[in-house]
N, C-alpha and C. Protein backbone atom coordinates (compact mmCIF):
# COMPACT_ATOMS: atom_id res chain seq x y z
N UNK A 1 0.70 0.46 -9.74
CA UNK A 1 -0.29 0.75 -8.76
C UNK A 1 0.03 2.10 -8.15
N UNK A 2 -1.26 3.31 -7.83
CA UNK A 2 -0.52 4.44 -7.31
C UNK A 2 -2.09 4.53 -6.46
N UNK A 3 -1.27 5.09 -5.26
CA UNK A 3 -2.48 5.26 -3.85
C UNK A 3 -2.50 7.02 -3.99
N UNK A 4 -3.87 7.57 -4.06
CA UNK A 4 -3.64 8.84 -3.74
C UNK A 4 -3.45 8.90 -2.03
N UNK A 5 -2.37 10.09 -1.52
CA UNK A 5 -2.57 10.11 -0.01
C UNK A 5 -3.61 10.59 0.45
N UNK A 6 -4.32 11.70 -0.39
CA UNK A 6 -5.26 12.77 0.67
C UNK A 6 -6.49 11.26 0.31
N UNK A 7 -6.44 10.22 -0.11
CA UNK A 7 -7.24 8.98 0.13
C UNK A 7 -7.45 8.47 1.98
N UNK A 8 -6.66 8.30 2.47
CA UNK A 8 -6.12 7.99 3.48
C UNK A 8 -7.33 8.80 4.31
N UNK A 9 -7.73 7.39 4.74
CA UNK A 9 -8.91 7.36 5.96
C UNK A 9 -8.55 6.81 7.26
N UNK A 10 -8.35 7.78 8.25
CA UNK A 10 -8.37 6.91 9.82
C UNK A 10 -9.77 7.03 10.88
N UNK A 11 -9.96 6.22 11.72
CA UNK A 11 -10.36 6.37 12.35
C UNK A 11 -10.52 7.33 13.39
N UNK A 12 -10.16 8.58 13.49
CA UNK A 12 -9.54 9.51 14.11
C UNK A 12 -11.08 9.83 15.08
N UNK A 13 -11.42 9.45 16.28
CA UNK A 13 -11.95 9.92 17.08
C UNK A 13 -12.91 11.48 17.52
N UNK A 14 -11.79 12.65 17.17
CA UNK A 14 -12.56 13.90 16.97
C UNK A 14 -12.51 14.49 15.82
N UNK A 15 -12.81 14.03 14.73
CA UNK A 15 -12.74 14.95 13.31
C UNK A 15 -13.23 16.21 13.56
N UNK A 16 -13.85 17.03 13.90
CA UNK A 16 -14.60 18.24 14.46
C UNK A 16 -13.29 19.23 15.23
N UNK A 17 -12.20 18.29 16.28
CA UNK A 17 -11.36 19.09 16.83
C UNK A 17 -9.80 18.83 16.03
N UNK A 18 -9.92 17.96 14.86
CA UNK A 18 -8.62 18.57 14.43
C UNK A 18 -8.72 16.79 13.19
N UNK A 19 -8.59 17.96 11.93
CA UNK A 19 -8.48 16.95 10.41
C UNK A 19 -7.24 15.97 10.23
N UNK A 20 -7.30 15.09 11.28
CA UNK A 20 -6.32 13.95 10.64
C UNK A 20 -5.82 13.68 10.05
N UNK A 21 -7.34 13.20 9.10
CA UNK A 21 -6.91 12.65 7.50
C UNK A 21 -6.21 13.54 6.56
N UNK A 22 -6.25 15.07 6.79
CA UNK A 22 -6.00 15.57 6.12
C UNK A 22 -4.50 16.20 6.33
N UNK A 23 -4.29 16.52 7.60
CA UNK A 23 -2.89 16.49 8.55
C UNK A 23 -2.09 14.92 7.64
N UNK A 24 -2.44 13.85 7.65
CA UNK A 24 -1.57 12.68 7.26
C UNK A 24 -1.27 12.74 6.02
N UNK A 25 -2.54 13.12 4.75
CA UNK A 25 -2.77 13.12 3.80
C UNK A 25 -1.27 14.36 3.50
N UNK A 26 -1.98 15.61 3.75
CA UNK A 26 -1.06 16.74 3.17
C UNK A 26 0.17 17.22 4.02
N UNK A 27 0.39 16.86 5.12
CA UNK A 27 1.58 17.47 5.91
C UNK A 27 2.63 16.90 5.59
N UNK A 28 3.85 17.73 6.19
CA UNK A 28 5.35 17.00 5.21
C UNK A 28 5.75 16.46 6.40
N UNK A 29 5.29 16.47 7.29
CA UNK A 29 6.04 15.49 7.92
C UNK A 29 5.23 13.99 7.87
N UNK A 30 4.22 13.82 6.96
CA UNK A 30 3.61 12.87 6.99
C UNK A 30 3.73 12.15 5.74
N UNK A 31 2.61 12.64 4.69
CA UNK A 31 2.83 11.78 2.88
C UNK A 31 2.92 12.83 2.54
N UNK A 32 2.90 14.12 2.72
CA UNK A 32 2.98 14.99 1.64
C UNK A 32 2.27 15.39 0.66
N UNK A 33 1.06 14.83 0.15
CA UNK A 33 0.51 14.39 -0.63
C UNK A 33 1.18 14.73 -2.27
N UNK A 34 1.97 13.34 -1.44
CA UNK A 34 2.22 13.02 -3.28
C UNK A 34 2.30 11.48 -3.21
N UNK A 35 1.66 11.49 -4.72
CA UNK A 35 1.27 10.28 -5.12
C UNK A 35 2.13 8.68 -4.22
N UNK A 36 1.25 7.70 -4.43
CA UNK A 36 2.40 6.84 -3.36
C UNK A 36 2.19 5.96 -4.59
N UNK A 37 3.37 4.84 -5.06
CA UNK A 37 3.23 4.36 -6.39
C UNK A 37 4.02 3.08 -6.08
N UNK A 38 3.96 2.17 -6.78
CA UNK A 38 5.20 0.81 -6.80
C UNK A 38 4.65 -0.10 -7.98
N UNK A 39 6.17 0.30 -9.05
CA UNK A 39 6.22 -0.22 -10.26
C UNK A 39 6.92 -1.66 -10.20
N UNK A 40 6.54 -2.80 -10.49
CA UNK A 40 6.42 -4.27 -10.34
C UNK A 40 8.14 -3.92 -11.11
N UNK A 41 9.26 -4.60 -10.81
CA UNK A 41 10.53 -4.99 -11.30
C UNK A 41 10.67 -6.64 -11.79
N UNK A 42 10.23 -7.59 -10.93
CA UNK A 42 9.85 -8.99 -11.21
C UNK A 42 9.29 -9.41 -10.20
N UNK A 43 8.84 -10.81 -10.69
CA UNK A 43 8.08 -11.54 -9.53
C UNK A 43 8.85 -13.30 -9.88
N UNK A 44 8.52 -13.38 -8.76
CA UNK A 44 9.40 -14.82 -8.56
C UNK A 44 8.52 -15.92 -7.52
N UNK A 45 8.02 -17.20 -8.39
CA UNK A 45 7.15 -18.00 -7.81
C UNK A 45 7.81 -18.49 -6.20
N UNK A 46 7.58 -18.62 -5.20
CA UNK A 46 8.03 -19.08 -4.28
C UNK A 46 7.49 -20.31 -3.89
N UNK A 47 6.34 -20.65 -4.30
CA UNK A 47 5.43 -21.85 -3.58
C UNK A 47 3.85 -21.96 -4.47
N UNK A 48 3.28 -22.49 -3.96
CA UNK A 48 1.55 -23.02 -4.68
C UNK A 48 1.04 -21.70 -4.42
N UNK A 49 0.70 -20.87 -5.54
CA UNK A 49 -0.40 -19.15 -5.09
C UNK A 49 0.46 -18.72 -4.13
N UNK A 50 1.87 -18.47 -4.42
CA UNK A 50 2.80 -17.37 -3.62
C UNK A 50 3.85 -16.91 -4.37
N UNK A 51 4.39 -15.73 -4.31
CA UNK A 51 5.32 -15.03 -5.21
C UNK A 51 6.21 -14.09 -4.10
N UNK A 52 7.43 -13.73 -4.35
CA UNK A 52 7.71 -12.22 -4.06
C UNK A 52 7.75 -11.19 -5.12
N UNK A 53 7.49 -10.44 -5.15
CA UNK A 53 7.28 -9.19 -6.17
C UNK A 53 8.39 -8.12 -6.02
N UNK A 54 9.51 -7.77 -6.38
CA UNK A 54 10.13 -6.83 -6.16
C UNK A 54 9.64 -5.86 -7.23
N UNK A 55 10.03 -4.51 -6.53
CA UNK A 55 10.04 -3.71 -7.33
C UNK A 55 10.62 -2.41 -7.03
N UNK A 56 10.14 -1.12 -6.65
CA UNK A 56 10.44 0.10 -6.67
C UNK A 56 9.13 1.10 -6.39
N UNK A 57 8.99 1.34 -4.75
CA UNK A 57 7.94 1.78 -3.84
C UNK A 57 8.18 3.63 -4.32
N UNK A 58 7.73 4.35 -4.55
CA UNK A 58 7.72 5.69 -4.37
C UNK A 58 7.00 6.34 -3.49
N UNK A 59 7.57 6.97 -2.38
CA UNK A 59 6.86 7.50 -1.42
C UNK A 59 7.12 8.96 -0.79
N UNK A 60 6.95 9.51 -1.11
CA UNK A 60 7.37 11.04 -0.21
C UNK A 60 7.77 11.53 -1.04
N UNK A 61 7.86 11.29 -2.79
CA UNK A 61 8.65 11.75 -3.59
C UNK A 61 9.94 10.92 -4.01
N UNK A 62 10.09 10.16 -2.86
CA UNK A 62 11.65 9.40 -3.02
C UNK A 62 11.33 7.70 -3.53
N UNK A 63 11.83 7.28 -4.08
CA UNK A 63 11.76 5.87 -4.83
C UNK A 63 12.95 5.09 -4.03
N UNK A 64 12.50 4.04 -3.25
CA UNK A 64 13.39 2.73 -3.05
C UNK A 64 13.26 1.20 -3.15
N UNK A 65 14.39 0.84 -3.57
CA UNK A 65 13.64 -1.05 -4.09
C UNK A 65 12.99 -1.63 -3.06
N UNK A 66 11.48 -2.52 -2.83
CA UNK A 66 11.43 -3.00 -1.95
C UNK A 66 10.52 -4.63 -2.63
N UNK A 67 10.65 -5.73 -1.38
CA UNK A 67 10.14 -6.61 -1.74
C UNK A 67 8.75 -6.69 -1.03
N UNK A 68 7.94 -8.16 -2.01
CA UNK A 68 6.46 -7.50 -1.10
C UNK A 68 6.32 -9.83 -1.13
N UNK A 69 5.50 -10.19 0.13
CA UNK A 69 5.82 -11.82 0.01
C UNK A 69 3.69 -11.30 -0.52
N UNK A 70 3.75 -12.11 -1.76
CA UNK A 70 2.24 -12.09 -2.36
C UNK A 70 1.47 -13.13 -1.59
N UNK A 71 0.32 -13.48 -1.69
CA UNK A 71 -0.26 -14.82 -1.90
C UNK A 71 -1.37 -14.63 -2.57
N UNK A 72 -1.72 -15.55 -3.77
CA UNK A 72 -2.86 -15.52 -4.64
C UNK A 72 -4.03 -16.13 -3.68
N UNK A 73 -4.91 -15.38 -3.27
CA UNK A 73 -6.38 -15.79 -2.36
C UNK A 73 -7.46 -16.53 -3.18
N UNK A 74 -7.44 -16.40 -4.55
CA UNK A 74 -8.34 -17.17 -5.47
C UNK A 74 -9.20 -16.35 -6.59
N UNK A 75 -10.10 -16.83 -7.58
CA UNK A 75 -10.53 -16.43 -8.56
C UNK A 75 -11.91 -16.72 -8.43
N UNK A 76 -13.07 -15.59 -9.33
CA UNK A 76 -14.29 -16.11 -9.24
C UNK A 76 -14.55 -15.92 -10.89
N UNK A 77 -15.21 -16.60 -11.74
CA UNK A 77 -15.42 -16.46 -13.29
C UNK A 77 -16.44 -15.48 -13.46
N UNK A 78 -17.61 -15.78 -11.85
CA UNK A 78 -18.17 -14.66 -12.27
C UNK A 78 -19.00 -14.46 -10.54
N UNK A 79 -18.42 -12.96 -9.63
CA UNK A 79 -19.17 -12.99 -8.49
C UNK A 79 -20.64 -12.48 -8.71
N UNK A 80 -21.54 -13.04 -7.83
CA UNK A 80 -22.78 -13.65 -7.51
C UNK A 80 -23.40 -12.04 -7.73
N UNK A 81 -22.88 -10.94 -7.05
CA UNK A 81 -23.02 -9.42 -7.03
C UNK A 81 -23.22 -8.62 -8.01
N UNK A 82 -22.36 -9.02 -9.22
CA UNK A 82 -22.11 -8.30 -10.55
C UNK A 82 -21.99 -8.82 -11.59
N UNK A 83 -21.70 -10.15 -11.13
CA UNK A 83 -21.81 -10.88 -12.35
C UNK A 83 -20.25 -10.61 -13.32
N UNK A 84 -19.40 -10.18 -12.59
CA UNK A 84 -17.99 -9.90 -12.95
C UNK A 84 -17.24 -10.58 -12.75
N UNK A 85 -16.03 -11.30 -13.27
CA UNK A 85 -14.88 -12.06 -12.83
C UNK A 85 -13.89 -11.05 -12.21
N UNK A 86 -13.03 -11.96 -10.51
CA UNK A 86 -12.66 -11.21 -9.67
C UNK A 86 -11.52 -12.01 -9.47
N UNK A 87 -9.89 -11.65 -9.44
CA UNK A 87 -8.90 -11.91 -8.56
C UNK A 87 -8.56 -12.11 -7.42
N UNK A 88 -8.25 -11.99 -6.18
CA UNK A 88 -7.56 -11.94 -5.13
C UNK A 88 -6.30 -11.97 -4.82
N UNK A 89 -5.83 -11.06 -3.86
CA UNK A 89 -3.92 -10.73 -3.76
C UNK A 89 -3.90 -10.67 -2.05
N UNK A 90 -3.31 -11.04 -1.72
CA UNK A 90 -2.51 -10.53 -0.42
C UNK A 90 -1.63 -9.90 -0.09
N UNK A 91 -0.69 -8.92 -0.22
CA UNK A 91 0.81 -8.90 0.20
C UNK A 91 1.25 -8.26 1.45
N UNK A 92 2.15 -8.70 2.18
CA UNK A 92 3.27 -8.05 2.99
C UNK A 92 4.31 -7.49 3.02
N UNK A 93 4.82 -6.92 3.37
CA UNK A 93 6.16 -6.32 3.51
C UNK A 93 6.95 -5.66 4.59
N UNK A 94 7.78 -4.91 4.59
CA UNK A 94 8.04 -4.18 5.98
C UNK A 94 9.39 -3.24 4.77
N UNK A 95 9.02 -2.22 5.25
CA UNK A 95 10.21 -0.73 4.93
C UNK A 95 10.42 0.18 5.83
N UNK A 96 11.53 0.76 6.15
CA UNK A 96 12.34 1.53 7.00
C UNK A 96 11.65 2.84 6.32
N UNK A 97 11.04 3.41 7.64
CA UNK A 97 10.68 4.86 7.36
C UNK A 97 11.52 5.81 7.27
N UNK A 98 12.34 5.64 7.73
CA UNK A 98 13.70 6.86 7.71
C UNK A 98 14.02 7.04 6.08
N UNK A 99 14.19 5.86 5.37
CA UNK A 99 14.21 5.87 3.63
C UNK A 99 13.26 7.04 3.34
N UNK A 100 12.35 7.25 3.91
CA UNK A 100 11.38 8.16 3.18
C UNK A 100 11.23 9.61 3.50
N UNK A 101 12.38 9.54 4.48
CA UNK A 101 12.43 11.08 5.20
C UNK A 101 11.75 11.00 6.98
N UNK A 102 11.16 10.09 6.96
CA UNK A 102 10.21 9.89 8.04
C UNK A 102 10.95 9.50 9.92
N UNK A 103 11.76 10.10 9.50
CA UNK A 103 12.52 9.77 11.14
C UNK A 103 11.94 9.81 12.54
N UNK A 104 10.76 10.75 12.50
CA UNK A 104 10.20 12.17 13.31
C UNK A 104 10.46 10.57 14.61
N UNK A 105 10.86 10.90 15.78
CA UNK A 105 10.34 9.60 17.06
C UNK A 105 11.58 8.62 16.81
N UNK A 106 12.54 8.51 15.64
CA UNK A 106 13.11 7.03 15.95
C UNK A 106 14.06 7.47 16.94
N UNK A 107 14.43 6.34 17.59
CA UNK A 107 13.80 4.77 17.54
C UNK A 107 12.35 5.06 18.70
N UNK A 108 12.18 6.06 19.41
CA UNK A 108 11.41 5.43 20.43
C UNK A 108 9.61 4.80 19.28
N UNK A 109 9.99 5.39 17.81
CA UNK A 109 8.20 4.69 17.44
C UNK A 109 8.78 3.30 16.87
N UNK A 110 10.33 3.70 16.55
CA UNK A 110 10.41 2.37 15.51
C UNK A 110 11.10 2.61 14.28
N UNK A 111 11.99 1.83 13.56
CA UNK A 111 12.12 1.80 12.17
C UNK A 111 11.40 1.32 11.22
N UNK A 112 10.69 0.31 11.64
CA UNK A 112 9.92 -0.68 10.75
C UNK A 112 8.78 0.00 10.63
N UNK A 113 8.06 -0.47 9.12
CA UNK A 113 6.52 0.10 8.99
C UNK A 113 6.36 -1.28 8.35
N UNK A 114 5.34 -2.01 8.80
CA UNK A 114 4.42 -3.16 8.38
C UNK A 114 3.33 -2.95 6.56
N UNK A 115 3.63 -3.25 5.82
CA UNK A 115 2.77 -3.08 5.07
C UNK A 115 1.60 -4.40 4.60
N UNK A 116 0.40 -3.65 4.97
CA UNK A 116 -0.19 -4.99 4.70
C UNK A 116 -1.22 -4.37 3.49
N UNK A 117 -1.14 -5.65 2.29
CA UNK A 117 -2.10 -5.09 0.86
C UNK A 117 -2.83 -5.98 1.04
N UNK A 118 -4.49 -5.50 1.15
CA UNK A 118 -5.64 -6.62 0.45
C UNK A 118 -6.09 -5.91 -1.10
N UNK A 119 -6.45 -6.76 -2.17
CA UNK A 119 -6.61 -6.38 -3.03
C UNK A 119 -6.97 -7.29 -3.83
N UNK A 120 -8.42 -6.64 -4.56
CA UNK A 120 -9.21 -7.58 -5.16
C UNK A 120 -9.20 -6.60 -7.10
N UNK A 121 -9.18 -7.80 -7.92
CA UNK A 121 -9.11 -7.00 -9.31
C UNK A 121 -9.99 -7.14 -10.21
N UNK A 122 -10.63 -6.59 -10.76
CA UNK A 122 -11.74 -6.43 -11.53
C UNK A 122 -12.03 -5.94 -13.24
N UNK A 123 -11.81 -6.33 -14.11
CA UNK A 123 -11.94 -5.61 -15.04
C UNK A 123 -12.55 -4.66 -15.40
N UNK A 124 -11.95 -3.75 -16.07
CA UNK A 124 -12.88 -2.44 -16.37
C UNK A 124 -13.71 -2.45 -17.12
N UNK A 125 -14.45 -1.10 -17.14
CA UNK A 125 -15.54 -1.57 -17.74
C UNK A 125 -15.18 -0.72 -19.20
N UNK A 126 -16.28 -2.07 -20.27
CA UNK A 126 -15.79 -1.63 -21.23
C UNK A 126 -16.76 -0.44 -22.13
């Protein structure tokens, strides 16, 4: 899975007095814009439609192992919209920003960054 950064949409209040998205997207003290990626290492059933997924997060350029707790949300054979069969994923996690270069404020913002994934999968088209 790889997120482009300059993707990265906020809500930012005055877009007109100063580019956010694009400040978060391309600045180094932010993503840098480089690619953000995490290659699956294993997954391990934990419960009924739950897994942890370890693997190896790349972010800022720098790669560290991290775990993610899944939950499978359900399947459709075929949604009502497209007429496509659809997956569902959940995941969580939490990683230390400092791993990524990202110190700028600790502790007064925090070490922890919350990661929360929704994610729905779709086959391509053929």
């Amino acid at each position: 899975m790889k997120v482009d950064p300059l993707s990265v949409k906020r809500d930012f209040p005055f877009p007109d007095v100063e580019d956010f998205d694009g400040k978060i997207g391309r600045g180094e003290d932010f993503l840098a814009a480089k690619p953000i990626a995490f290659q699956t290492r294993a997954i391990t059933i934990t419960g009924q439609g739950r897994a942890t997924v370890t693997g190896d997060l790349t972010f800022r350029g720098k790669t560290h192992p991290t775990s993610l707790d899944v939950h499978f949300n359900g399947s459709v054979a075929e949604h009502p919209m497209d007429k496509k069969p659809r997956l569902g994923f959940s995941a969580t996690g939490v990683v230390h920003r400092t791993d990524w270069g990202l110190g700028i404020a600790v502790p007064a913002l925090g070490e922890d960054v919350d990661l929360l994934i929704e994610a729905e999968f779709v086959p391509p088209q053929l």
